[in-house]
N, C-alpha and C. Protein backbone atom coordinates (compact mmCIF):
# COMPACT_ATOMS: atom_id res chain seq x y z
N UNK A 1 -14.33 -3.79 6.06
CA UNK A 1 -13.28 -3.12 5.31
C UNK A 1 -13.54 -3.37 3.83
N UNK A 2 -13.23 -2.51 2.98
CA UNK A 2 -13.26 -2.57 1.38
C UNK A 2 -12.49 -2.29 0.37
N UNK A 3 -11.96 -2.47 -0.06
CA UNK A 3 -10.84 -2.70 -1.26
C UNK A 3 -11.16 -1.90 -2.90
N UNK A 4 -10.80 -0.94 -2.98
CA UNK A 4 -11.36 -0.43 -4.24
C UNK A 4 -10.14 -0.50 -5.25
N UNK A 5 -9.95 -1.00 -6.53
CA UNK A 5 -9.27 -1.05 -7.45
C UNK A 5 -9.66 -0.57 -8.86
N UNK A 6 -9.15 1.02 -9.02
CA UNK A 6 -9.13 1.83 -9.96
C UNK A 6 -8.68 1.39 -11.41
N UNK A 7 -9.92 1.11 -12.38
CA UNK A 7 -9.16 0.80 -13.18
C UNK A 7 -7.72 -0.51 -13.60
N UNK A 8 -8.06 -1.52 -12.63
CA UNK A 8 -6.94 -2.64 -12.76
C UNK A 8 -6.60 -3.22 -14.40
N UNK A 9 -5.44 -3.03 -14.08
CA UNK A 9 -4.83 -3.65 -15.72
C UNK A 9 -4.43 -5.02 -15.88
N UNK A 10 -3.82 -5.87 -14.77
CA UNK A 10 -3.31 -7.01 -14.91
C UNK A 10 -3.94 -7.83 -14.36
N UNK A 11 -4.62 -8.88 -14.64
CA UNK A 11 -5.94 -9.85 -14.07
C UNK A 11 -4.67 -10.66 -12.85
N UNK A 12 -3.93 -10.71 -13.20
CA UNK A 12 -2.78 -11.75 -11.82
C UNK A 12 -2.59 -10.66 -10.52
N UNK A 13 -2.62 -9.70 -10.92
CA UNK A 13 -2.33 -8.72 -9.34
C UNK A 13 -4.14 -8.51 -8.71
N UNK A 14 -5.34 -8.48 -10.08
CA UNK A 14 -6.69 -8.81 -8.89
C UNK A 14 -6.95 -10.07 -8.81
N UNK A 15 -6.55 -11.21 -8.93
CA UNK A 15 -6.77 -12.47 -8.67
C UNK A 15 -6.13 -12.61 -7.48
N UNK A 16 -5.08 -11.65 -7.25
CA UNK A 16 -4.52 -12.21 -5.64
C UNK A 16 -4.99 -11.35 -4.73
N UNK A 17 -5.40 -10.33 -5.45
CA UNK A 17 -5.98 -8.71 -4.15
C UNK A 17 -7.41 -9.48 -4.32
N UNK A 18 -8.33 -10.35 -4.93
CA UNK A 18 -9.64 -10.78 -4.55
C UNK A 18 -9.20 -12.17 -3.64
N UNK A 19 -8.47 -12.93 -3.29
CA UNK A 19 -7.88 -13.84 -2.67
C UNK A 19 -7.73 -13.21 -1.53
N UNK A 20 -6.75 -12.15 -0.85
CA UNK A 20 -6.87 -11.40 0.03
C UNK A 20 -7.88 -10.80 0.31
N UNK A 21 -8.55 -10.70 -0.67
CA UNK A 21 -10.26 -9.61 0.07
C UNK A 21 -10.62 -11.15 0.39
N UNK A 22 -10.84 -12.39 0.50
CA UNK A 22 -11.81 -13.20 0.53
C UNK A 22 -10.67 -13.86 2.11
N UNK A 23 -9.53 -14.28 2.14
CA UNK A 23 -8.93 -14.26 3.40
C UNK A 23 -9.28 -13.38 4.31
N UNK A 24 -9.83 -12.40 4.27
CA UNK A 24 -10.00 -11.40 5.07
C UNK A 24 -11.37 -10.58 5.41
N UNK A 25 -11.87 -11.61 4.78
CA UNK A 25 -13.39 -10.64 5.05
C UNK A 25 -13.59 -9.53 4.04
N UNK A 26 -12.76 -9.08 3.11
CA UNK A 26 -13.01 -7.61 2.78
C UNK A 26 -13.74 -7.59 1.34
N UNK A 27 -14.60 -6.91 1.12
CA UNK A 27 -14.79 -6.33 -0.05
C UNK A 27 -14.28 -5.70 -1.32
N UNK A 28 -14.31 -6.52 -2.71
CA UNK A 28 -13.63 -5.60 -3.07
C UNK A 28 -14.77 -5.40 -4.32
N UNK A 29 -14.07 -3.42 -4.75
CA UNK A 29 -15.19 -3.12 -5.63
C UNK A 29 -13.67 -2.76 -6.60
N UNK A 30 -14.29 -2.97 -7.63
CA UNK A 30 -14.10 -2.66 -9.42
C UNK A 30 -14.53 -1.86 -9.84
N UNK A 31 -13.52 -0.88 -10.23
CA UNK A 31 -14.08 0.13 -11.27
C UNK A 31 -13.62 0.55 -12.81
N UNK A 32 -14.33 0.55 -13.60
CA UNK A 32 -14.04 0.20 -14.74
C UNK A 32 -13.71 1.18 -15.51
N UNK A 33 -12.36 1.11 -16.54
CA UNK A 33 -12.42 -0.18 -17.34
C UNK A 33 -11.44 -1.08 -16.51
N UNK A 34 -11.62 -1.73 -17.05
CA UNK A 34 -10.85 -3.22 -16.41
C UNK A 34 -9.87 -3.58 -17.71
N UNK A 35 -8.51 -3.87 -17.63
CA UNK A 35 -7.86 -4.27 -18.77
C UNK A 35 -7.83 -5.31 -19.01
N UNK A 36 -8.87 -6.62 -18.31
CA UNK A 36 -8.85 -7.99 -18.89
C UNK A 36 -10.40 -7.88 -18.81
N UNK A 37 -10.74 -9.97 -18.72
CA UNK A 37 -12.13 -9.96 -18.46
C UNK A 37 -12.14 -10.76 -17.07
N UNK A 38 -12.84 -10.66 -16.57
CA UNK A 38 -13.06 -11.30 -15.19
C UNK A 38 -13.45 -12.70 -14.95
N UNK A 39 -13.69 -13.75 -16.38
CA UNK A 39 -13.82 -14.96 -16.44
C UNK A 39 -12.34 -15.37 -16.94
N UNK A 40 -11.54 -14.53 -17.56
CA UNK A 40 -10.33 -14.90 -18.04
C UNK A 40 -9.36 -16.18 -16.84
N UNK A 41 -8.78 -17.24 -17.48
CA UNK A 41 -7.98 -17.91 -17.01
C UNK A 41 -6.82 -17.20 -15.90
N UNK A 42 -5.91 -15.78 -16.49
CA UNK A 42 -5.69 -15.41 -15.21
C UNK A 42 -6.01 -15.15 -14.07
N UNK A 43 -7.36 -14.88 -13.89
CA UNK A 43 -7.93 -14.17 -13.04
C UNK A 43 -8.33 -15.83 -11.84
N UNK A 44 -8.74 -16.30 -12.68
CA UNK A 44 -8.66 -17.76 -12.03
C UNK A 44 -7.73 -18.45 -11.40
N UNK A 45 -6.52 -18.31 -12.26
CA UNK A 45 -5.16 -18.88 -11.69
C UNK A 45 -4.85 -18.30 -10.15
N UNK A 46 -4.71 -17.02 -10.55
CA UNK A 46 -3.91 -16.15 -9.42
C UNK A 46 -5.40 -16.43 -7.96
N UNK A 47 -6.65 -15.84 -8.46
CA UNK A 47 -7.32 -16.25 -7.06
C UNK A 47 -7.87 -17.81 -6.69
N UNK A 48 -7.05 -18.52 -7.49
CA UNK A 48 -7.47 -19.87 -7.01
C UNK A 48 -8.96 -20.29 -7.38
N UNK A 49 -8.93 -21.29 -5.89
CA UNK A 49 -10.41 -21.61 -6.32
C UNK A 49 -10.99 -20.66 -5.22
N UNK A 50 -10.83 -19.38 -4.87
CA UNK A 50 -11.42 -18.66 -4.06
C UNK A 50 -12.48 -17.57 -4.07
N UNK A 51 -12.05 -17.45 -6.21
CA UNK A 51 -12.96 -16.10 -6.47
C UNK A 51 -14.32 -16.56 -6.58
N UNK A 52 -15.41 -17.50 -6.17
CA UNK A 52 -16.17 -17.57 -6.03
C UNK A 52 -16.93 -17.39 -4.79
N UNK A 53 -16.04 -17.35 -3.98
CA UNK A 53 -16.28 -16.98 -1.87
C UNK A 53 -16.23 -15.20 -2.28
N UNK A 54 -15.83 -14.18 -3.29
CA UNK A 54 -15.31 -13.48 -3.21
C UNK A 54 -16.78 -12.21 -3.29
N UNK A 55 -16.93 -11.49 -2.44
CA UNK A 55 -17.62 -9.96 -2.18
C UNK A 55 -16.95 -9.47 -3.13
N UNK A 56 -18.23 -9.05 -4.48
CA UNK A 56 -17.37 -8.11 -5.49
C UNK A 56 -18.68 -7.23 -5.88
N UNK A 57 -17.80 -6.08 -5.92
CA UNK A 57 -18.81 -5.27 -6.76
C UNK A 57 -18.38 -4.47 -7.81
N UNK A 58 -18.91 -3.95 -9.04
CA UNK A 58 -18.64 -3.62 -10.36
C UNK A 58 -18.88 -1.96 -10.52
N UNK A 59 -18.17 -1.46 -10.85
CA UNK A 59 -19.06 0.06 -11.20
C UNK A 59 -18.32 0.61 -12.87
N UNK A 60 -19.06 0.82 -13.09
CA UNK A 60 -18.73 1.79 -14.82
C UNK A 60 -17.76 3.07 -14.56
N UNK A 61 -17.87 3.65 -13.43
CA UNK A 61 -16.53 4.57 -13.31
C UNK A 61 -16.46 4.75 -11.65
N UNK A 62 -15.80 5.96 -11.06
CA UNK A 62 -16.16 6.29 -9.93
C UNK A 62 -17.04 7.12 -9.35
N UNK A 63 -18.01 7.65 -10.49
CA UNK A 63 -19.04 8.67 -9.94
C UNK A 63 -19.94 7.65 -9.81
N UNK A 64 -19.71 6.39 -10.24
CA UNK A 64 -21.37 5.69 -10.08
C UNK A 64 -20.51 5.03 -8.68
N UNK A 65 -19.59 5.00 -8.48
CA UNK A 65 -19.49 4.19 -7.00
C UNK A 65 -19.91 5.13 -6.21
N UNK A 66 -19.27 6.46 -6.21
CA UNK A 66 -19.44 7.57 -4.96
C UNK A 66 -21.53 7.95 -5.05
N UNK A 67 -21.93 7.74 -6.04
CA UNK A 67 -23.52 7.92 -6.11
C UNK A 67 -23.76 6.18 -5.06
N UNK A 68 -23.04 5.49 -5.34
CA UNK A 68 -24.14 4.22 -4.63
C UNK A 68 -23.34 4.10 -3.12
N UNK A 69 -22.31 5.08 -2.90
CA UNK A 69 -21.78 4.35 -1.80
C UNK A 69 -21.23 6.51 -0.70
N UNK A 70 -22.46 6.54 -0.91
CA UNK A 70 -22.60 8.56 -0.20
C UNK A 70 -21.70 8.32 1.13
N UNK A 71 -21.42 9.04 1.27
CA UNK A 71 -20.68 9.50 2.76
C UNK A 71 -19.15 8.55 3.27
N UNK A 72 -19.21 7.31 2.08
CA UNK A 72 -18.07 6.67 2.51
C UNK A 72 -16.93 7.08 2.52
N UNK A 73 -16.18 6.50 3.73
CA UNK A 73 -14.87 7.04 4.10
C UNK A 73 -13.44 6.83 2.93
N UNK A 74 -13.03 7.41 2.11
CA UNK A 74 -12.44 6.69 1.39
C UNK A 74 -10.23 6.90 1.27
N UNK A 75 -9.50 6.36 1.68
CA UNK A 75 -8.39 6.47 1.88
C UNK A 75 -7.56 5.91 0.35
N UNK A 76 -7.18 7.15 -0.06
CA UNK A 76 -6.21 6.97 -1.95
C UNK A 76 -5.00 6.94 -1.60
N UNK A 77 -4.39 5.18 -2.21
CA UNK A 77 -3.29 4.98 -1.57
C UNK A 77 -2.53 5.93 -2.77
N UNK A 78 -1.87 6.69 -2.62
CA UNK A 78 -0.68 7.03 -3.72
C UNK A 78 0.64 7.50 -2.94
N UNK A 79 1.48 7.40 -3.99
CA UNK A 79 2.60 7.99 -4.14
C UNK A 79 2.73 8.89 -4.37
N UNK A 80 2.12 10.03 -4.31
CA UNK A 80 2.03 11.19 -4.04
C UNK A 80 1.57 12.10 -2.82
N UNK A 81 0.91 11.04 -1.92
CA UNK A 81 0.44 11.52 -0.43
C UNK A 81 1.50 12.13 0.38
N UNK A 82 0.96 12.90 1.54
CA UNK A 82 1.99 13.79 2.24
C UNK A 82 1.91 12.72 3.54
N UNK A 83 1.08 11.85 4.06
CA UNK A 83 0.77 11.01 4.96
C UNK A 83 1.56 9.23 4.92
N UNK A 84 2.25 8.89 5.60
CA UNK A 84 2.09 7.52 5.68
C UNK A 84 0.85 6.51 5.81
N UNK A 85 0.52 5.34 5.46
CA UNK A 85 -0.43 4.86 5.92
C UNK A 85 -0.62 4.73 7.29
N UNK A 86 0.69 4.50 7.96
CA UNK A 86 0.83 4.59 9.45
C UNK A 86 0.24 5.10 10.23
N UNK A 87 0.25 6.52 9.79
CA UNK A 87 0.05 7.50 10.64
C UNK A 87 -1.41 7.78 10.83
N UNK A 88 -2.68 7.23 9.63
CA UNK A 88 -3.66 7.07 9.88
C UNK A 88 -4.51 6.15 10.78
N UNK A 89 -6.05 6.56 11.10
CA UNK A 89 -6.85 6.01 11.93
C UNK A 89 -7.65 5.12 10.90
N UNK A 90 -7.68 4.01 10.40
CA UNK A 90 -8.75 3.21 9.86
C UNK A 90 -9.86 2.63 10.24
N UNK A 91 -10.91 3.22 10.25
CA UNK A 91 -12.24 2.50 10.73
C UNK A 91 -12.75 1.07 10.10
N UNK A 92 -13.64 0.32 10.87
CA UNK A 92 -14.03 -0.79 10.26
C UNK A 92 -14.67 -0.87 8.98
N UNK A 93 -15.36 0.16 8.46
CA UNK A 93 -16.17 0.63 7.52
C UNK A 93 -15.11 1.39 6.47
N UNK A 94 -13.95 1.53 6.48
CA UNK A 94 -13.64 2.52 5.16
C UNK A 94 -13.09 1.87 3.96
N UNK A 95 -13.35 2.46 2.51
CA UNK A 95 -12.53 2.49 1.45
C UNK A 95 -11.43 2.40 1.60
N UNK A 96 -10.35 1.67 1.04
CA UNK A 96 -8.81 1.91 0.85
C UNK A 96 -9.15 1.47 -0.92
N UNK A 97 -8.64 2.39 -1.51
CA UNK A 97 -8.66 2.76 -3.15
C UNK A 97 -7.47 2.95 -3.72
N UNK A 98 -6.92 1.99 -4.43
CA UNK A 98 -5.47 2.19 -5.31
C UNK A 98 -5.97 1.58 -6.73
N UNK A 99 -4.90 2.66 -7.32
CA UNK A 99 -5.13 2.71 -9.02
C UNK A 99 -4.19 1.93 -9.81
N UNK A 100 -4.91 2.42 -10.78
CA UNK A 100 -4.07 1.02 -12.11
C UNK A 100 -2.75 1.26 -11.70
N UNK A 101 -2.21 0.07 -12.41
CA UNK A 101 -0.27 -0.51 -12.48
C UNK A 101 0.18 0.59 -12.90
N UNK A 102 -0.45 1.38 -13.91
CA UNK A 102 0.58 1.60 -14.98
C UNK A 102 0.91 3.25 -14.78
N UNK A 103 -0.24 4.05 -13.79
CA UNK A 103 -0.84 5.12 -13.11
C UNK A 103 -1.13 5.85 -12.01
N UNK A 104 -1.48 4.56 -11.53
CA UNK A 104 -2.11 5.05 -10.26
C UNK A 104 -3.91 5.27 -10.45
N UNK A 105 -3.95 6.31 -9.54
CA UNK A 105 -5.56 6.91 -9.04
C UNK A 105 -4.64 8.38 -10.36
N UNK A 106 -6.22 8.63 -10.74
CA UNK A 106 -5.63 9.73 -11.49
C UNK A 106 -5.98 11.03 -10.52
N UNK A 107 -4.90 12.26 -10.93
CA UNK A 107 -4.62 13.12 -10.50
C UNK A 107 -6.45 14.05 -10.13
N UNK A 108 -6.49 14.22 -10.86
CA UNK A 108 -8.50 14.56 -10.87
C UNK A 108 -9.29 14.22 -9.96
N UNK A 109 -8.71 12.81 -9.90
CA UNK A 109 -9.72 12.39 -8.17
C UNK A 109 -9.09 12.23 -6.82
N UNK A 110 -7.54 12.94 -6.61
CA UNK A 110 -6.78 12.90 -5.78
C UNK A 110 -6.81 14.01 -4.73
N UNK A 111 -7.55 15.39 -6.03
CA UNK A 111 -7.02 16.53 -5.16
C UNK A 111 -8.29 16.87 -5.07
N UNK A 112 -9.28 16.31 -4.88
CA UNK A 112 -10.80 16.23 -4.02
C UNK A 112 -9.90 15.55 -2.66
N UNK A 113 -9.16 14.91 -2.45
CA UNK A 113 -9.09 13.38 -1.61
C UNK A 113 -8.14 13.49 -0.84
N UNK A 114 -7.31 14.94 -0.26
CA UNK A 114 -6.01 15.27 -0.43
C UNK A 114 -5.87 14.91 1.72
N UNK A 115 -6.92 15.19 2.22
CA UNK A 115 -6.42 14.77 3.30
C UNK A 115 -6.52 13.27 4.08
N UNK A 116 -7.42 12.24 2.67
CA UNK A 116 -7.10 10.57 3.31
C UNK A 116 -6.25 10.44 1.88
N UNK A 117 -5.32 10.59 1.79
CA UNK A 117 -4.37 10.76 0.50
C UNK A 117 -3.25 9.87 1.61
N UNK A 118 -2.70 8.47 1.10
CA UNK A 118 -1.36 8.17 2.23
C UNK A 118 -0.91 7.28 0.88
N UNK A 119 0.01 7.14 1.55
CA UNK A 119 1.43 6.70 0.61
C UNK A 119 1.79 5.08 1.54
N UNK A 120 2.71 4.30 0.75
CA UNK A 120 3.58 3.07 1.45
C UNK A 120 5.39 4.10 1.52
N UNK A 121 5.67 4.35 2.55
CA UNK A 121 7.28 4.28 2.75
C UNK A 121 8.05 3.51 1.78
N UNK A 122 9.02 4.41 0.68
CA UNK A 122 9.75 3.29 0.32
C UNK A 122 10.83 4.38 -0.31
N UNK A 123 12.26 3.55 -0.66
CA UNK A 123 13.04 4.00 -1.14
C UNK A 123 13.10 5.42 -2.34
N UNK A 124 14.22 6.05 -2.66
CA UNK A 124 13.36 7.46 -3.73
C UNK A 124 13.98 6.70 -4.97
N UNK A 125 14.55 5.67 -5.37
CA UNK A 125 14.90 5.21 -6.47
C UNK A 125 13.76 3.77 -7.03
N UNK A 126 12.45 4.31 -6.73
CA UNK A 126 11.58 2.96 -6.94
C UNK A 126 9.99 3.66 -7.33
N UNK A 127 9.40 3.76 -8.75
CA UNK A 127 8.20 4.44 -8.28
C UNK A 127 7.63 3.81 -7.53
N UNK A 128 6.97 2.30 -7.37
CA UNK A 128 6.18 1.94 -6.66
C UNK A 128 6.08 0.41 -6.75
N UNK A 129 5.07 -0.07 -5.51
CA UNK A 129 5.24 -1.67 -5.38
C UNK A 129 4.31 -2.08 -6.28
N UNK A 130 4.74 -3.25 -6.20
CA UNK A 130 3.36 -4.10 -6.90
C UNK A 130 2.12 -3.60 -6.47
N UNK A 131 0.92 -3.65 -7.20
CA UNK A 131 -0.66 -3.59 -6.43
C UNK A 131 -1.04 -4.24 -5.63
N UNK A 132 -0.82 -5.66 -6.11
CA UNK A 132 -1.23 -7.05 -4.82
C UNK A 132 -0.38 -6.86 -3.78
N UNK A 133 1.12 -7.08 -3.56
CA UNK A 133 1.96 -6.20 -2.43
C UNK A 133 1.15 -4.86 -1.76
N UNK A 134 1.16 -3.98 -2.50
CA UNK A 134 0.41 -2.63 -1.83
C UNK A 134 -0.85 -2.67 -1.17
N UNK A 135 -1.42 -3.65 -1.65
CA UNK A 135 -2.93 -3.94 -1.17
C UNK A 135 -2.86 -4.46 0.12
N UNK A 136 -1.96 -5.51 0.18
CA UNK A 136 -1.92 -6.43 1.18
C UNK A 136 -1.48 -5.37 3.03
N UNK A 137 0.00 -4.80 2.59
CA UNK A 137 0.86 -3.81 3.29
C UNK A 137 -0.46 -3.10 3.93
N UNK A 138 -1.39 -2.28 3.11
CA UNK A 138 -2.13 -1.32 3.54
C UNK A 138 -3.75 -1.85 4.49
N UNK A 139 -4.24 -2.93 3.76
CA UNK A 139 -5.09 -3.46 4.32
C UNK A 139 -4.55 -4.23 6.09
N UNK A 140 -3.81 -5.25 5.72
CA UNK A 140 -3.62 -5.55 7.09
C UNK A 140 -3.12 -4.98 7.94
N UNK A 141 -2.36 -3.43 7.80
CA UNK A 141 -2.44 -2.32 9.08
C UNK A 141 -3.64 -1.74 9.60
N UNK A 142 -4.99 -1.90 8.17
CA UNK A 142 -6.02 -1.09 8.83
C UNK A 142 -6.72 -2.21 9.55
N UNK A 143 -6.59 -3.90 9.92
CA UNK A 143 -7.49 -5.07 10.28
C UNK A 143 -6.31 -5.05 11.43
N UNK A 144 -5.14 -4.42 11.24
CA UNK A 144 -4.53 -4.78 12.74
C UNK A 144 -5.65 -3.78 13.34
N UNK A 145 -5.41 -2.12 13.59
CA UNK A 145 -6.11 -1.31 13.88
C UNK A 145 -7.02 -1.61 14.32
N UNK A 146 -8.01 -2.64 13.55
CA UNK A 146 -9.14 -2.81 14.27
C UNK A 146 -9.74 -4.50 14.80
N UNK A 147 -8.84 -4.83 15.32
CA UNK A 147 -8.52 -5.88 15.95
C UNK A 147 -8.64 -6.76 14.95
N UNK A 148 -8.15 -7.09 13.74
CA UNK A 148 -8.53 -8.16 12.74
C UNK A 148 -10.00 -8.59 13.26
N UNK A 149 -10.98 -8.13 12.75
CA UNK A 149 -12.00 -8.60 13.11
C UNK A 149 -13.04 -9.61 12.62
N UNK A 150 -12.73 -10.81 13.00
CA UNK A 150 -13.21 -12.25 12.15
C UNK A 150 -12.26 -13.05 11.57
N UNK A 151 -10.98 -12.61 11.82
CA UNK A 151 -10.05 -13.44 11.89
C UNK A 151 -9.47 -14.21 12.57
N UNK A 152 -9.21 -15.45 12.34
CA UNK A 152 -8.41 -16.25 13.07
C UNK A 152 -6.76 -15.25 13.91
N UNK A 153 -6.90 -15.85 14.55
CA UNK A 153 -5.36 -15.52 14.91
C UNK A 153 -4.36 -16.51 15.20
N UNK A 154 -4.72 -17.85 15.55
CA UNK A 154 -4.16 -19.19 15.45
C UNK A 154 -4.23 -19.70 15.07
N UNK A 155 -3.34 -20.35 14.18
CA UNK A 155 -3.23 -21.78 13.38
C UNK A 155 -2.80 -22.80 13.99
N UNK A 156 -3.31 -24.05 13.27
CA UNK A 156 -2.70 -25.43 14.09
C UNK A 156 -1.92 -26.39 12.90
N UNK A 157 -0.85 -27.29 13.42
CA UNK A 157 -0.10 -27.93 12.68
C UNK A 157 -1.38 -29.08 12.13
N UNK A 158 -0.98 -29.39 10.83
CA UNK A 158 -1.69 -30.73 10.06
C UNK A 158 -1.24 -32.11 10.26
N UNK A 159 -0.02 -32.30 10.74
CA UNK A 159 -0.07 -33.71 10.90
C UNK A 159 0.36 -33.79 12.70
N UNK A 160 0.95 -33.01 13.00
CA UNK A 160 1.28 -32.80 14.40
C UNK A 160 0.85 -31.80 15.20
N UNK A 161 1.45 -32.01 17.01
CA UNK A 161 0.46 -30.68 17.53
C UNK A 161 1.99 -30.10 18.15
N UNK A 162 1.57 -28.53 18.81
CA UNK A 162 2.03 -27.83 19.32
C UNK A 162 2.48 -28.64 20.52
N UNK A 163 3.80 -28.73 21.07
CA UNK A 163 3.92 -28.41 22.80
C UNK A 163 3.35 -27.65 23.65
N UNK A 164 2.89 -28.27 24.16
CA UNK A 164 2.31 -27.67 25.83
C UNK A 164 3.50 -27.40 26.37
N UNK A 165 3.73 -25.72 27.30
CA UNK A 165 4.29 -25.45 28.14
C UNK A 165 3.53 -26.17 29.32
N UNK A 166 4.57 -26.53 30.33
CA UNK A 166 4.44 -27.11 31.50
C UNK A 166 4.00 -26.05 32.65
């Protein structure tokens, strides 16, 4: 699975969406411009000490991603989609792509994109969630889908254990 972030503006919402790509196996790609720098102290804070475990890749816009990455499946989360995320099929292999805070995915590369175009359900008095929220919501419906694959599914207590049923 892969994580594309259009243009990100706030280094604290990709420090936690590269934290989640690295909990999860997933990839995430960057496309630029970027409204911080990627050594910056936020970016550190928010992904911990994790952004170094972290699958990243960089691109100068989105024609140089769609040139290095042909035929990929790619799903544009917006608020403007006619689809729930729900209602889609997510393969192990696809794009999920959401745009800057302040924007979105711009309109130009939406209506190429109009039938993996899905939205998050939410109230009509709210434009939209956080990015790191949105990221999270959308990704782990498409790793349910496909059986979380390489994920744990059990945790164990640290100083104590579980009961055994009898």
């Amino acid at each position: 699975m892969h994580v594309i972030l259009h243009q990100p503006e706030i280094p604290q919402n990709t420090g936690n969406i590269g934290r989640t790509c690295v909990a999860t196996g997933t990839t995430l790609d960057l496309i630029e411009p970027l409204g911080f720098h990627l050594n910056g102290k936020e970016i550190r804070r928010a992904g911990m000490d994790y952004w170094d475990k972290l699958q990243l890749g960089r691109y100068m816009n989105f024609e140089e991603f769609k040139e290095k990455h042909p035929g990929a499946k790619i799903w544009m989360a917006t608020t403007k989609a006619h689809k729930s995320y729900a209602d889609v099929q997510f393969g192990p292999d696809d794009y999920i792509m959401f745009g800057k805070e302040s924007a979105g995915i711009p309109e130009e590369i939406l209506v190429d994109y109009e039938e993996t175009c899905i939205r998050i359900p939410m109230g009509g008095d709210i434009r939209s969630l956080n990015l790191s929220n949105s990221v999270a919501v959308v990704l782990y419906e498409a790793l349910r889908q496909n059986g979380f694959p390489g994920l744990e599914e059990e945790g164990e207590l640290h100083r104590l254990h579980w009961k055994k049923e009898n």
